[in-house]
Protein backbone atom coordinates (compact mmCIF):
# COMPACT_ATOMS: atom_id res chain seq x y z
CA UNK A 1 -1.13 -84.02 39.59
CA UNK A 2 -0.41 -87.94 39.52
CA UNK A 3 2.06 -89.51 41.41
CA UNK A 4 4.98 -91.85 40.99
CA UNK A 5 6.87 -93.24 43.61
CA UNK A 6 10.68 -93.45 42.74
CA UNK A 7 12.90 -95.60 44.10
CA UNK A 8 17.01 -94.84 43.65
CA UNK A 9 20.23 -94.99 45.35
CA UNK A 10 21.55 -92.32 43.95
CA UNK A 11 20.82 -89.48 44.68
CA UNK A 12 21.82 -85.97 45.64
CA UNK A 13 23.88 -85.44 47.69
CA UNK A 14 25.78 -88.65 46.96
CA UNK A 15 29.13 -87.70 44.98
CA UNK A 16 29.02 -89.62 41.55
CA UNK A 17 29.77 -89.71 37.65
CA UNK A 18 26.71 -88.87 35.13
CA UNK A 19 24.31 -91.87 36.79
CA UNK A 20 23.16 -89.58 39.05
CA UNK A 21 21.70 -87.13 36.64
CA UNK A 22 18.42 -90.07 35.46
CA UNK A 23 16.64 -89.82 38.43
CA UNK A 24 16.91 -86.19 39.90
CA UNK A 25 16.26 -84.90 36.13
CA UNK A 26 13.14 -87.03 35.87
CA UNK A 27 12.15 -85.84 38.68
CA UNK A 28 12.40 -82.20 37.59
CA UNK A 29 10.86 -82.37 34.49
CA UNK A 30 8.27 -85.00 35.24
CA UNK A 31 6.32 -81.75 36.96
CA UNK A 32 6.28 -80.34 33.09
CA UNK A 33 3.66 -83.46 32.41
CA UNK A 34 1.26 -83.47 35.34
CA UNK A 35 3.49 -85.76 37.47
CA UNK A 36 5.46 -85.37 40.95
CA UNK A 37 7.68 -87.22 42.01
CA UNK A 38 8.14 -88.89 45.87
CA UNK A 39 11.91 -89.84 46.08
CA UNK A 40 12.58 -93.15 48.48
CA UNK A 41 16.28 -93.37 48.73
CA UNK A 42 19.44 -93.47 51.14
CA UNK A 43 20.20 -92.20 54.41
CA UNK A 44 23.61 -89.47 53.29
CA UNK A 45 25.62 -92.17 55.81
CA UNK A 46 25.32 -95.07 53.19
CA UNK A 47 27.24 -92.87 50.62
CA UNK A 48 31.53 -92.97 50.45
CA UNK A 49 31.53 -89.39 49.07
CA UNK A 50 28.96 -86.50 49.38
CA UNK A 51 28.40 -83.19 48.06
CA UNK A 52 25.92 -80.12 48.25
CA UNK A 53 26.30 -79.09 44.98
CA UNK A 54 23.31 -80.64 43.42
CA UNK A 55 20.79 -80.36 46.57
CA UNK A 56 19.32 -77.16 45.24
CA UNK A 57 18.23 -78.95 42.33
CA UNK A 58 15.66 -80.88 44.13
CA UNK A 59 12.66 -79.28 43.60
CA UNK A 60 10.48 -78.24 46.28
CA UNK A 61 6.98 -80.10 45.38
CA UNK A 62 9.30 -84.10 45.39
CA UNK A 63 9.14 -85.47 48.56
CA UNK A 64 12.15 -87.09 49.49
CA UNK A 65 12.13 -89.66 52.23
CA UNK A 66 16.00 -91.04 53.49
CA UNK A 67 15.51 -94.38 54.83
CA UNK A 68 17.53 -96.49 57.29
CA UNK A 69 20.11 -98.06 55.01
CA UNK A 70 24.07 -98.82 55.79
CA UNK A 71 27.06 -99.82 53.64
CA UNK A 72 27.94 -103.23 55.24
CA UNK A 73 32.15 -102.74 54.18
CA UNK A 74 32.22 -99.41 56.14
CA UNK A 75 29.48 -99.95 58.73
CA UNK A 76 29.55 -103.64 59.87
CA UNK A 77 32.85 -104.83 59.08
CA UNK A 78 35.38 -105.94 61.51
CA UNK A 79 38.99 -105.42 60.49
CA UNK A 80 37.83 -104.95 57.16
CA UNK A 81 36.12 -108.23 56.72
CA UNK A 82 32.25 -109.20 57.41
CA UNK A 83 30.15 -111.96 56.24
CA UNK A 84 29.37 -112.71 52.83
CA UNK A 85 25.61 -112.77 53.15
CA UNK A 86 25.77 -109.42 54.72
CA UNK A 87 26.40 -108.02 51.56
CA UNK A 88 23.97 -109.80 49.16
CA UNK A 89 22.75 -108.43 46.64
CA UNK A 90 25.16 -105.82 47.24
CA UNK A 91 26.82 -103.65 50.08
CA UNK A 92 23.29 -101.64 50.65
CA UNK A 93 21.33 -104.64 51.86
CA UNK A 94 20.40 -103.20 54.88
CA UNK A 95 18.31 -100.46 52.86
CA UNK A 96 15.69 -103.09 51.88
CA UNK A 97 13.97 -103.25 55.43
CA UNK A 98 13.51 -99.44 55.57
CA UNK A 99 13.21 -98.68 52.40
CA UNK A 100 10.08 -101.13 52.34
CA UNK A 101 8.49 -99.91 55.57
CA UNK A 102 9.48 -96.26 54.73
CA UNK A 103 7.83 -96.84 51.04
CA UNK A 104 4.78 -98.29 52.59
CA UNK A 105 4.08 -95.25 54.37
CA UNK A 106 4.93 -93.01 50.83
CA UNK A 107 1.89 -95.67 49.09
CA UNK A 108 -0.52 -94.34 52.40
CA UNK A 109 0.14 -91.00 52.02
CA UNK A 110 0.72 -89.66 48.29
CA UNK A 111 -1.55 -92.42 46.56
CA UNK A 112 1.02 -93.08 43.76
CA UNK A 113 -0.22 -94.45 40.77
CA UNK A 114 3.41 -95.78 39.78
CA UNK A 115 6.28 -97.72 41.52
CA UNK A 116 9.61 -96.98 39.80
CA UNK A 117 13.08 -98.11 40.71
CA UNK A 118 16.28 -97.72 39.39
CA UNK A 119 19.71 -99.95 39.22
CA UNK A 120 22.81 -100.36 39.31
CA UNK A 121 22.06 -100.85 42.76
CA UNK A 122 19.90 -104.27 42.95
CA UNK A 123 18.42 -103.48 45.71
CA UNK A 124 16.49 -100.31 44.60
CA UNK A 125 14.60 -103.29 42.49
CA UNK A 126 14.13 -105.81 45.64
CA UNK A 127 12.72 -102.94 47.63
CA UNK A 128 10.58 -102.37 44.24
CA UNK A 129 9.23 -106.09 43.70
CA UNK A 130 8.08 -105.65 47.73
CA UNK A 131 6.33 -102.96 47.10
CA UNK A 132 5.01 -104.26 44.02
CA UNK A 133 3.59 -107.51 45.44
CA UNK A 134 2.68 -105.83 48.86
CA UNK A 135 0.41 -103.23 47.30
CA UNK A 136 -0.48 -104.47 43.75
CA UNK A 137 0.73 -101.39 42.36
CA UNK A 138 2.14 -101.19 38.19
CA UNK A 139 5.68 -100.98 38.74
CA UNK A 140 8.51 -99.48 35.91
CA UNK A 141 11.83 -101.12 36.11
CA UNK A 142 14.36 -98.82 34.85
CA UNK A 143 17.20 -101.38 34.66
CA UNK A 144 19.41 -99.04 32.70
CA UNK A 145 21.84 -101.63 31.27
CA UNK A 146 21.97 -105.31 32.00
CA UNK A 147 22.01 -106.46 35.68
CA UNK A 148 23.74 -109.88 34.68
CA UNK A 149 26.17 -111.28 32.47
CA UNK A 150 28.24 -114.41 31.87
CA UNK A 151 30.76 -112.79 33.97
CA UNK A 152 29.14 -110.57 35.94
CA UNK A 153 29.18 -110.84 39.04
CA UNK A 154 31.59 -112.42 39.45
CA UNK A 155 30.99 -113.69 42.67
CA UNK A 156 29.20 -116.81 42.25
CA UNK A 157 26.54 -116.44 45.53
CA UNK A 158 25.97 -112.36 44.19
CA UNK A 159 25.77 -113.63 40.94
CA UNK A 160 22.77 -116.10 41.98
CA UNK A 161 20.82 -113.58 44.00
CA UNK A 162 21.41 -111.23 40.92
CA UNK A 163 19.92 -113.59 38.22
CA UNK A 164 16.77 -114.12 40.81
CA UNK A 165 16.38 -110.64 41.62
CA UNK A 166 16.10 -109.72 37.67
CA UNK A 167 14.04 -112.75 37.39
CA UNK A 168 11.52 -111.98 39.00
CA UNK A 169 11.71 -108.06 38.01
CA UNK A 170 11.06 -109.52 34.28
CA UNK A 171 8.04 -111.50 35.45
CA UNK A 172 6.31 -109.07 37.35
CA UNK A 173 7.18 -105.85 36.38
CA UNK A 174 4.98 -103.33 33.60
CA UNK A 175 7.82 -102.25 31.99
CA UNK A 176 11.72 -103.19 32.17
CA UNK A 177 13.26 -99.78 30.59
CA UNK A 178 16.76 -99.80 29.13
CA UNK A 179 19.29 -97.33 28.02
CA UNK A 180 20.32 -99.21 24.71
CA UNK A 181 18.73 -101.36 22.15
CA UNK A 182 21.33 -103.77 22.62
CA UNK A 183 20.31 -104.43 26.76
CA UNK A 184 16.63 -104.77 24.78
CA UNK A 185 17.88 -107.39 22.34
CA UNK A 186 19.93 -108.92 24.86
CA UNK A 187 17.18 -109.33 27.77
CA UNK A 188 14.57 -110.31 24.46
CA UNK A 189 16.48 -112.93 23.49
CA UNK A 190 17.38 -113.68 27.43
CA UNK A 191 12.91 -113.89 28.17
CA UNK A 192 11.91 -115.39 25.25
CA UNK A 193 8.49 -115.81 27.09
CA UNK A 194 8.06 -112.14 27.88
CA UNK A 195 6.15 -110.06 25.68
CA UNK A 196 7.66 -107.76 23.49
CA UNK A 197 6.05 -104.30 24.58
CA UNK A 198 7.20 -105.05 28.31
CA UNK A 199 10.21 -103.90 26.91
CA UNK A 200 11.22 -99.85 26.85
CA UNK A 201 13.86 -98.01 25.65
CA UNK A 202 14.53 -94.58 27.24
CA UNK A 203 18.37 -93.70 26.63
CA UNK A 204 20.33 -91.13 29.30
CA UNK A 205 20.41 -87.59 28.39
CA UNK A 206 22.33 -83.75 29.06
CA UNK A 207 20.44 -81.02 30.92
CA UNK A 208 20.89 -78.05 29.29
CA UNK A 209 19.95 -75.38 32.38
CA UNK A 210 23.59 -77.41 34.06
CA UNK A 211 24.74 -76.35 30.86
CA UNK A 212 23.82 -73.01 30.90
CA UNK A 213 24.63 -72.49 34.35
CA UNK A 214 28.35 -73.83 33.74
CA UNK A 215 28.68 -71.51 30.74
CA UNK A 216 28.24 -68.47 33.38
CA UNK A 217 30.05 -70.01 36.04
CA UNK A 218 32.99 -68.84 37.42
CA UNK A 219 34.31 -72.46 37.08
CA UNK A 220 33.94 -71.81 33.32
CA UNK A 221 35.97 -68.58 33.54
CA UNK A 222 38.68 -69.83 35.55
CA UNK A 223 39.03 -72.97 33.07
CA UNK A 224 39.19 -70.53 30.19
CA UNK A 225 41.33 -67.70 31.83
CA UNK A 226 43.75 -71.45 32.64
CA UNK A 227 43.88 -73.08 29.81
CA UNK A 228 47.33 -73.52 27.92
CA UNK A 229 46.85 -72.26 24.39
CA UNK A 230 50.09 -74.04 23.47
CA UNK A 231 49.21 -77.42 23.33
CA UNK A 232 46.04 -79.49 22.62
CA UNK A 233 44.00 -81.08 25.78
CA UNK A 234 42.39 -83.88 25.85
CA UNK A 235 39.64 -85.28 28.05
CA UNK A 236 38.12 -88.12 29.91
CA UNK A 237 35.46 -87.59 32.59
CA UNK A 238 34.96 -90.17 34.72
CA UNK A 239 35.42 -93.85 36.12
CA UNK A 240 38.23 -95.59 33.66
CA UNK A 241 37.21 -99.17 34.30
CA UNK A 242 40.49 -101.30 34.34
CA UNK A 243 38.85 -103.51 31.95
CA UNK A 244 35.97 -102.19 30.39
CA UNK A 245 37.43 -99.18 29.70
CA UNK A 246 40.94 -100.12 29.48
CA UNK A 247 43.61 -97.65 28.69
CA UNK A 248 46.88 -99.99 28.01
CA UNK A 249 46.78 -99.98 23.97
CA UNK A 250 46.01 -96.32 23.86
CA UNK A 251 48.97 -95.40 26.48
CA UNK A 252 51.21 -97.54 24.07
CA UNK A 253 49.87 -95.74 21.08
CA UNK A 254 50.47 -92.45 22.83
CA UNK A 255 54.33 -93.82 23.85
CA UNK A 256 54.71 -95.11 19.97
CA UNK A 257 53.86 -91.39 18.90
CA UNK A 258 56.35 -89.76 21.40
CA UNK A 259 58.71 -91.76 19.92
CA UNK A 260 57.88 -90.89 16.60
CA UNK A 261 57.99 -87.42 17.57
CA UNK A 262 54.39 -86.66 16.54
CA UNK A 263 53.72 -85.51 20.24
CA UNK A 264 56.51 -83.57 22.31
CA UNK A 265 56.51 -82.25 25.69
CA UNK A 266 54.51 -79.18 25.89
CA UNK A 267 52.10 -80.19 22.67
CA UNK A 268 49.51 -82.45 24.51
CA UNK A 269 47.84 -82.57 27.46
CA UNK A 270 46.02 -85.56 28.45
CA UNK A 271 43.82 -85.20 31.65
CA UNK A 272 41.96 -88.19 33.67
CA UNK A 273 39.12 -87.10 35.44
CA UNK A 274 38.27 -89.60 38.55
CA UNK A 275 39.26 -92.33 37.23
CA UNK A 276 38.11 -94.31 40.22
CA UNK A 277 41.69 -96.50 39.84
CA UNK A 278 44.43 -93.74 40.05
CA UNK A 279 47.24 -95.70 41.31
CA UNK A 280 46.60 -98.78 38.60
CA UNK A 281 46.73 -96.28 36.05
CA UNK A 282 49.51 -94.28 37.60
CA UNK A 283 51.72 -97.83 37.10
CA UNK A 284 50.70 -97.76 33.37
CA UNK A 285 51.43 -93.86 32.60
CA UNK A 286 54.87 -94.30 34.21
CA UNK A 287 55.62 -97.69 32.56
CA UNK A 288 55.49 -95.77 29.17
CA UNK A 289 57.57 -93.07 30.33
CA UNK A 290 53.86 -90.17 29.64
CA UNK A 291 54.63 -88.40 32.92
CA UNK A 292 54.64 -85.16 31.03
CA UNK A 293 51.15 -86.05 28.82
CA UNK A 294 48.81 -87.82 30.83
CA UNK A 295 47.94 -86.56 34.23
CA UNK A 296 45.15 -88.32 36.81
CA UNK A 297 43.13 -85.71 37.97
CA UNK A 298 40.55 -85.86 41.25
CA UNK A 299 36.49 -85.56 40.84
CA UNK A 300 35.78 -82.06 40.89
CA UNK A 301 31.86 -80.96 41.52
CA UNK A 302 29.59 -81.90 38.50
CA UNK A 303 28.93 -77.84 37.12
CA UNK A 304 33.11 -77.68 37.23
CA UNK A 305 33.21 -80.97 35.48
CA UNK A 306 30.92 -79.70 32.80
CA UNK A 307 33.10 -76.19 32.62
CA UNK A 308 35.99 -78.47 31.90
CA UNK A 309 34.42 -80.58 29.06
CA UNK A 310 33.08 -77.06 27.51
CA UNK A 311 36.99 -76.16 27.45
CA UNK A 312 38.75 -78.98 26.00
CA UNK A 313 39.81 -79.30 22.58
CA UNK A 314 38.98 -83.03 22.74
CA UNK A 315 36.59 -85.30 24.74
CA UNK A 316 37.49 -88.70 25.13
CA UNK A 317 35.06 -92.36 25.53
CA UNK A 318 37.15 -95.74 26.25
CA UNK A 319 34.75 -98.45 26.00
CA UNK A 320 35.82 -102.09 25.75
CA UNK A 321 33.73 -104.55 22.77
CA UNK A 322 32.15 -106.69 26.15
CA UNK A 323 30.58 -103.65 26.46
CA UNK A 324 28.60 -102.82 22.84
CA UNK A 325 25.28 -103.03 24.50
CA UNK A 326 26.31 -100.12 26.94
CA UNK A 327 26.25 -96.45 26.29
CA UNK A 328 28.61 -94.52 29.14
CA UNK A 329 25.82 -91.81 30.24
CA UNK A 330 28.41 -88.92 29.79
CA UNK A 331 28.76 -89.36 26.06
CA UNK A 332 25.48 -87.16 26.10
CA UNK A 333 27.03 -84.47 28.21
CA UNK A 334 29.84 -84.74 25.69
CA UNK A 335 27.78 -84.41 22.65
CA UNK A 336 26.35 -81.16 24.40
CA UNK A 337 29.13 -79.50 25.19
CA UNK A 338 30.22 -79.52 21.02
CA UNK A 339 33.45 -80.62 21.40
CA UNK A 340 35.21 -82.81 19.03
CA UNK A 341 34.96 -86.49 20.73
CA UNK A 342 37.55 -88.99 20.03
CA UNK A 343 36.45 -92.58 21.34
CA UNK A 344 38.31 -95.25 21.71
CA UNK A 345 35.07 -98.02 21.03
CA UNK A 346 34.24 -100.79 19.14
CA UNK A 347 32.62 -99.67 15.46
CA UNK A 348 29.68 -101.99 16.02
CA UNK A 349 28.91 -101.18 19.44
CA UNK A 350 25.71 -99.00 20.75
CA UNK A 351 27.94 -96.50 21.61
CA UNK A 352 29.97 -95.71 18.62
CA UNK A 353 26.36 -96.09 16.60
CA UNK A 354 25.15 -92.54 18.61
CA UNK A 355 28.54 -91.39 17.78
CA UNK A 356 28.06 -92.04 14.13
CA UNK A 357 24.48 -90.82 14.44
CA UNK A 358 25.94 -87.49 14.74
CA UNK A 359 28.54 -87.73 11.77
CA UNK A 360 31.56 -87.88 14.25
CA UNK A 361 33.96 -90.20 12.77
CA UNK A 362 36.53 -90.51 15.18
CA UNK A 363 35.84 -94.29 16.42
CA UNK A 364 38.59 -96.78 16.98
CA UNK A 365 39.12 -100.13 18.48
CA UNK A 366 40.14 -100.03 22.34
CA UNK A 367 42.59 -102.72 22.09
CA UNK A 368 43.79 -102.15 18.74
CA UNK A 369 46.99 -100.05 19.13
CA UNK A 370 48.06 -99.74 15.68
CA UNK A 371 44.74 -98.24 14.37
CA UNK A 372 44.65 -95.57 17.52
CA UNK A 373 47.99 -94.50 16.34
CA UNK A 374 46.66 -93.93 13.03
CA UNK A 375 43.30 -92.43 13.92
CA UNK A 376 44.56 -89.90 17.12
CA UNK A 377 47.53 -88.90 14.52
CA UNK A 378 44.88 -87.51 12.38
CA UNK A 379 42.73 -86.48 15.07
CA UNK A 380 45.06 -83.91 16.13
CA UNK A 381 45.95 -82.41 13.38
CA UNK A 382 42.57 -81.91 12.91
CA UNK A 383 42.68 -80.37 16.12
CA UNK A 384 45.27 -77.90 15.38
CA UNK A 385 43.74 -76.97 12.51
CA UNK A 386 40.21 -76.07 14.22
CA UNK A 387 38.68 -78.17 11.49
CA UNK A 388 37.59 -81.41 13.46
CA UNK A 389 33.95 -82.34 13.17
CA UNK A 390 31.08 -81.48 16.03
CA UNK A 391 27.65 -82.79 16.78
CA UNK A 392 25.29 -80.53 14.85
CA UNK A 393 22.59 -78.50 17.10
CA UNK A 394 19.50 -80.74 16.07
CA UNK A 395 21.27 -83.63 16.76
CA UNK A 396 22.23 -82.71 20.33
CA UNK A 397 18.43 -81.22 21.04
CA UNK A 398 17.73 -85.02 20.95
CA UNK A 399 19.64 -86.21 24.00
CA UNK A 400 18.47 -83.94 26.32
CA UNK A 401 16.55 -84.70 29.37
CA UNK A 402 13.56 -82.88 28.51
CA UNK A 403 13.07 -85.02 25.99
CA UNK A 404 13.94 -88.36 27.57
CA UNK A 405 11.22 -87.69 30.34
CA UNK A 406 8.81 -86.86 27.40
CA UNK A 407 9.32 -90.92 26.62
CA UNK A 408 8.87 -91.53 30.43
CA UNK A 409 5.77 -89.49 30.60
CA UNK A 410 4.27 -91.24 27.47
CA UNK A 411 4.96 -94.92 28.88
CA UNK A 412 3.45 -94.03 32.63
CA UNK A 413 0.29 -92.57 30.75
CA UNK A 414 0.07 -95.85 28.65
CA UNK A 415 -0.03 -97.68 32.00
């Protein structure tokens, strides 16, 4: 067996959306190819929320090794407030020390023959380039989607050690990996000077055995022994960025259509799922008088979460035009579970192209309220008549995370 050392934040048991799922699912299916994984993350303390429910998924050949790491808001604050360089590149600084020495000892022992490391945390690369330069290893930068942007971060000191960090990931990395060909085309056009086949695309995936396993789950049975027959639900699943993924025009659509009668009281059923901004939403929901259609709704453990999207009679995406080079990583887990997906996204953007990919239609401007009025009019009655379109079988096979690891598998052997 080879050996790749993997370098990621997140990971079990830390309590998070669908970015979790990349690296422990490479890591299972990566033993399919004739490679194991040795996991360098996070001491449990350095995560907000935690759960168990995914620890058994670890399989028992990766070696995981937790190193010293803190979360300078909750750990090294004083009344709430610490220094600003405490927290640069981000909140998880303090990983970078441990997570080199701890790697160091990883290269000594297992002999990797690849350094990967994963963002959105920017440290998981820093700790990467280290090793990377320290032991002349090839190193795989799975950047996922784009570290910086003209506004992001906004924070102008972050934002500095941000554009050096990915700097110097671009220059000395093997391979800079992306989820969309829009990051591609934007960090191509960004590195002129870096040649083209540094660049790899390996998009985010379902699993289908957490499929499976939520189809015979007693979550599953409760959620279909609960649901309300009467009227139609509707789901989102997941962080509802206030401005990426901003809700405003399709709350006033939704208050437009109460008006018009086309929804009633008892019809619809509109569930947030960890939104990660409750209480700005909240304002919004009871501004437009949908107390009785939209409902915020805490994170639930990832197989319940899938039980719920298996149940709905609607799956919903928000995802703002800044945002066309991004694909939100459950849209796969939507696709999978074969529900009808209504997303609220711009037509040109990366994510309503795998959207269109499958023949689902349903795409509409976030901030254009008129045409979601149109559009979720006909969506529901499409609804009610069990006649709305699905993801076809072959289509779905595609996404899944067997298959993304086989495109892992064949870059690391073409190192």
């Amino acid at each position: 067996m080879k050996h790749i050392l993997m370098i990621a934040y997140h990971f079990p048991p830390v309590r998070v959306s669908s970015g979790i799922q990349r690296t422990l699912k490479f890591c299972r299916y990566l033993l399919d190819h004739g490679w194991t994984a040795q996991i360098l993350t996070v001491q449990p303390r350095a995560y907000e929320q935690v759960s168990d429910g995914q620890m058994q998924e670890i399989p028992p050949e990766v070696f995981v090794t937790r190193a010293f790491a803190l979360d300078t808001s909750r750990h090294l604050a004083i009344k709430g407030r610490y220094v600003g360089w405490m927290a640069l590149p981000d909140r998880w600084v303090s990983w970078c020390f441990g997570g080199v020495l701890s790697g160091l000892a990883m290269v000594m022992k297992h002999k990797p023959k690849v350094i990967w490391s994963t963002y959105p945390i920017a440290t998981a690369h820093l700790i990467g380039l280290i090793l990377h330069r320290l032991t002349g290893l090839p190193w795989v930068a799975d950047f996922r989607d784009s570290m910086t942007e003209d506004d992001y971060p906004a924070n102008p000191k972050q934002k500095k050690v941000y554009q050096w960090i990915e700097q110097q990931t671009v220059k000395h990395c093997t391979n800079a990996v992306f989820t969309t060909p829009g990051a591609i085309r934007m960090y191509a056009a960004r590195y002129p000077e870096i040649p083209e086949n540094r660049w790899a695309l390996i998009p985010n995936g379902y699993d289908e055995e957490n499929f499976a396993q939520a189809e015979q789950s007693e979550s599953y049975r409760i959620a279909l022994t609960n649901k309300d027959k009467n009227r139609i639900v509707l789901l989102h699943s997941g962080v509802l960025y206030p401005s990426e993924r901003d809700p405003t025009q399709f709350f006033q659509a939704l208050a437009e259509l109460l008006k018009a009668g086309v929804i009633v009281p008892g019809g619809l059923k509109i569930v947030l799922r960890a939104t990660g901004h409750d209480d700005l939403h909240r304002q919004l929901i009871e501004q437009h008088g949908l107390q009785e259609f939209v409902f915020l709704e805490p994170g639930v453990a990832y197989q319940e979460a899938l039980a719920e999207m298996l149940v709905a009679d609607g799956l919903l995406i928000f995802q703002a035009a800044n945002c066309n080079h991004q694909i939100p990583a459950k849209i796969y887990e939507y696709l999978r579970a074969r529900r009808p997906i209504f997303a609220l996204t711009d037509p040109k953007g990366d994510t309503a192209g795998v959207l269109l990919e499958a023949k689902i239609p349903y795409v509409v401007p976030l901030d254009d309220r008129d045409a979601i009025i149109k559009e979720l009019t006909g969506f529901l009655e499409l609804l009610k008549s069990n006649q709305a379109l699905i993801a076809g079988i072959d289509n779905v096979k595609r996404h899944s995370r067997e298959a993304r690891t086989q495109l892992l598998v064949d870059l690391l052997d073409a190192i």
